[in-house]
C-alpha atoms as a PDB file:
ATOM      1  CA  UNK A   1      92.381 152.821 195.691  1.00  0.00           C
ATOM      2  CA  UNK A   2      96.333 151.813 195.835  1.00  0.00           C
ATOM      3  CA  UNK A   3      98.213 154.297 193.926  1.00  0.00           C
ATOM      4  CA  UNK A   4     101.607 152.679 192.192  1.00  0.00           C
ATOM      5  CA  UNK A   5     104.490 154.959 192.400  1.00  0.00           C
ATOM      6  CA  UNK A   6     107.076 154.401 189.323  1.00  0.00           C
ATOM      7  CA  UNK A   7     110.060 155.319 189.081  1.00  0.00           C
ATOM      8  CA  UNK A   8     111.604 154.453 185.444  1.00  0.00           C
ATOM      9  CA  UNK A   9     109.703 154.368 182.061  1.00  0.00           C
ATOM     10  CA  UNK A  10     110.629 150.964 181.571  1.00  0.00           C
ATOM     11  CA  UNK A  11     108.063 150.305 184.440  1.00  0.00           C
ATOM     12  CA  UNK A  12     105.552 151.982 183.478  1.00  0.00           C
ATOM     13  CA  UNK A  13     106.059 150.753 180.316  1.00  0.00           C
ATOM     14  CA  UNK A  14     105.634 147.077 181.400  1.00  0.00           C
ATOM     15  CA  UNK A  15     102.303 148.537 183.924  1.00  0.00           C
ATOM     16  CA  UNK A  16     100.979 149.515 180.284  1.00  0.00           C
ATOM     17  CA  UNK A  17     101.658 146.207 178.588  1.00  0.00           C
ATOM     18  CA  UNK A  18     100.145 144.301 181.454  1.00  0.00           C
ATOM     19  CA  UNK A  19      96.955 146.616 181.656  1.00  0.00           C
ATOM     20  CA  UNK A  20      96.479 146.155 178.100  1.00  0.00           C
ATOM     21  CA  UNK A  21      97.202 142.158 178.568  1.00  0.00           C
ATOM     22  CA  UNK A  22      93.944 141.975 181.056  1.00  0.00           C
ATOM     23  CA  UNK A  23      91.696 144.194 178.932  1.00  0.00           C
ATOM     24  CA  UNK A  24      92.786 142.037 175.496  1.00  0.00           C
ATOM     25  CA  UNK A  25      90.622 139.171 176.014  1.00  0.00           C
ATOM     26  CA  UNK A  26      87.477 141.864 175.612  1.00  0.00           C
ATOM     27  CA  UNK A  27      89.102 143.160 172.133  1.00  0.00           C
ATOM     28  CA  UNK A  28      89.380 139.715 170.851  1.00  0.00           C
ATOM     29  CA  UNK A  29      85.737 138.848 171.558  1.00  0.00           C
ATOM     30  CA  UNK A  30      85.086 141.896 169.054  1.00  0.00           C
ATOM     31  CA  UNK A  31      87.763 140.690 166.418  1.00  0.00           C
ATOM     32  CA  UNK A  32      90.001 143.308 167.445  1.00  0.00           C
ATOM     33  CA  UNK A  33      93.003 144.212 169.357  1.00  0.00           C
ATOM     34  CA  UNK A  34      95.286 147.229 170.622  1.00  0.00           C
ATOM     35  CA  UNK A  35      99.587 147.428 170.207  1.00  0.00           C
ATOM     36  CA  UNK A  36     101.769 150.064 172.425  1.00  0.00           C
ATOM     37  CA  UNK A  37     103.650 152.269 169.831  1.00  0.00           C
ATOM     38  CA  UNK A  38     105.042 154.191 172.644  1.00  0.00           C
ATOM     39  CA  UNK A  39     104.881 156.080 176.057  1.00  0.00           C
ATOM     40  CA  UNK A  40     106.160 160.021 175.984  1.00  0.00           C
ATOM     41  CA  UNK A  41     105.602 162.325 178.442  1.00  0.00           C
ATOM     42  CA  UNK A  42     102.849 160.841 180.536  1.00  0.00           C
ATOM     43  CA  UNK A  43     101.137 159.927 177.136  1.00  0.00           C
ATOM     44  CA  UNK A  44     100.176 156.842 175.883  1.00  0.00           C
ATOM     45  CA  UNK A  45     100.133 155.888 172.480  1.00  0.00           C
ATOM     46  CA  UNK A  46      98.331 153.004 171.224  1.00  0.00           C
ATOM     47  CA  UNK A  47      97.009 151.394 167.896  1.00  0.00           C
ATOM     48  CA  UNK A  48      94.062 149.589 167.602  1.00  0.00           C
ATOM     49  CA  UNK A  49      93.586 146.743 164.965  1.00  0.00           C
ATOM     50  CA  UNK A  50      91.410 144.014 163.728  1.00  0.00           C
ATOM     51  CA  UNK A  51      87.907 144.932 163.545  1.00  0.00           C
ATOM     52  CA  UNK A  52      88.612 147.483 166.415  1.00  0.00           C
ATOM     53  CA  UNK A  53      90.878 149.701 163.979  1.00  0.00           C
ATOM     54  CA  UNK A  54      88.631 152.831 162.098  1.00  0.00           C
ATOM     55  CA  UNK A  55      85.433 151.915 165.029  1.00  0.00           C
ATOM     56  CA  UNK A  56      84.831 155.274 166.192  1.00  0.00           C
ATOM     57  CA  UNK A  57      83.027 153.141 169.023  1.00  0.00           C
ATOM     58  CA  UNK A  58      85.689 151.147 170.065  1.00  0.00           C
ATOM     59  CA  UNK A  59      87.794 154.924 170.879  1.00  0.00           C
ATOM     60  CA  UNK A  60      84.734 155.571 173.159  1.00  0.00           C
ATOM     61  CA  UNK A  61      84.471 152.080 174.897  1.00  0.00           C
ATOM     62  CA  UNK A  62      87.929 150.637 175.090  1.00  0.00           C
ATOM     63  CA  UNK A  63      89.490 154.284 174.722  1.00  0.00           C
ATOM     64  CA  UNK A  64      87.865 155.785 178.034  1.00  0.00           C
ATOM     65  CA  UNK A  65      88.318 152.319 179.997  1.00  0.00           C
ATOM     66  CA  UNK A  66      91.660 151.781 179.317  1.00  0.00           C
ATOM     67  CA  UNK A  67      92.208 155.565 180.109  1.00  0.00           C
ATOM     68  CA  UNK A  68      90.833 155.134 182.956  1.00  0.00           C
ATOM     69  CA  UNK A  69      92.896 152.158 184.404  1.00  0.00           C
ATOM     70  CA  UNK A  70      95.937 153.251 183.515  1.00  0.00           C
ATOM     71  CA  UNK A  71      95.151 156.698 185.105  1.00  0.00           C
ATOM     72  CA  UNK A  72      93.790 154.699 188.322  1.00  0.00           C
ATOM     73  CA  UNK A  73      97.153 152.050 188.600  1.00  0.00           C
ATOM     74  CA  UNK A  74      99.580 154.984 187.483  1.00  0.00           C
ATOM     75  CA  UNK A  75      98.083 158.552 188.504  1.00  0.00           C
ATOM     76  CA  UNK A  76     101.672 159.930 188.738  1.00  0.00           C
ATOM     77  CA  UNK A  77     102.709 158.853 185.372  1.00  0.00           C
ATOM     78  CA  UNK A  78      99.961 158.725 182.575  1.00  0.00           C
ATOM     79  CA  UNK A  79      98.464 161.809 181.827  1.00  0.00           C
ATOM     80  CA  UNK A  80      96.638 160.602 178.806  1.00  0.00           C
ATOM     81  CA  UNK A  81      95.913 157.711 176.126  1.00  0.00           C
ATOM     82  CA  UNK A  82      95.850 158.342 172.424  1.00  0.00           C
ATOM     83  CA  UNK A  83      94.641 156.367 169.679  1.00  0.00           C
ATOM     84  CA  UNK A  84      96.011 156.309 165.777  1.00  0.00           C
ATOM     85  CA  UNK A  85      97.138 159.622 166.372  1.00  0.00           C
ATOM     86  CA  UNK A  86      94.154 161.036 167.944  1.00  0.00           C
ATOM     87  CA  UNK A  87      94.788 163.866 170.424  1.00  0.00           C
ATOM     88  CA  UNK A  88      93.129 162.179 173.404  1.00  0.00           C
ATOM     89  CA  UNK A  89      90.279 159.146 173.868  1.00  0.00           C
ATOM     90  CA  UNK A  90      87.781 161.602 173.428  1.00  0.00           C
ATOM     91  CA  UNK A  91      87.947 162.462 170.039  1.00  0.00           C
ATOM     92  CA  UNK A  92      87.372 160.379 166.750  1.00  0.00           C
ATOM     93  CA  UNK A  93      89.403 157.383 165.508  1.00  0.00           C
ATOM     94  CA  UNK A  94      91.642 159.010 162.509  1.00  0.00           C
ATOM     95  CA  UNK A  95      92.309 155.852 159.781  1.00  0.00           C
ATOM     96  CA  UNK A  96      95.308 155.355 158.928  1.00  0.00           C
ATOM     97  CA  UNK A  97      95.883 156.520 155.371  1.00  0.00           C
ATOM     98  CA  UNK A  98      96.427 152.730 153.171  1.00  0.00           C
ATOM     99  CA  UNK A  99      99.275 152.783 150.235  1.00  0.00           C
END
């Protein structure tokens, strides 16, 4: 395994967006996709959408892989991924409450 040191959190920003740019082909084969809404301390935030958005499965598949990559490129910097406010990839998709 090579472990990637950063050093600013506009890298490991751009580390996110490209992780989520190579797993984004396998959301759009499902109708779906995932956004960055922001990185804070060693947490990432993400929101999923299109057919992906309110699947409890998609938390579980997508949710633990892209956990797990980001944990594997960035071990000193991500601690955890969330998803539409969930507390970690682990627990159920909450929907997003419509107007």
């Amino acid at each position: 395994m090579i472990e990637t040191i950063l050093k600013t959190k506009e890298d490991v920003t751009k580390g996110v967006l490209e992780t989520l740019e190579e797993i984004r082909p396998s959301l759009a084969m499902h109708g779906g996709d995932a956004q960055l809404v922001g990185i804070e301390e060693g947490v990432v935030e993400l929101k999923l959408e299109g057919s992906c958005h309110g699947c409890p499965m998609s938390v579980i598949t997508f949710g633990m892989a892209m956990k797990d990559m980001l944990q594997e490129k960035f071990p000193n910097d991500i601690k955890n991924v969330r998803w539409n406010g969930s507390e970690d990839t682990d627990a159920e998709c909450r929907h997003e409450e419509k107007e």
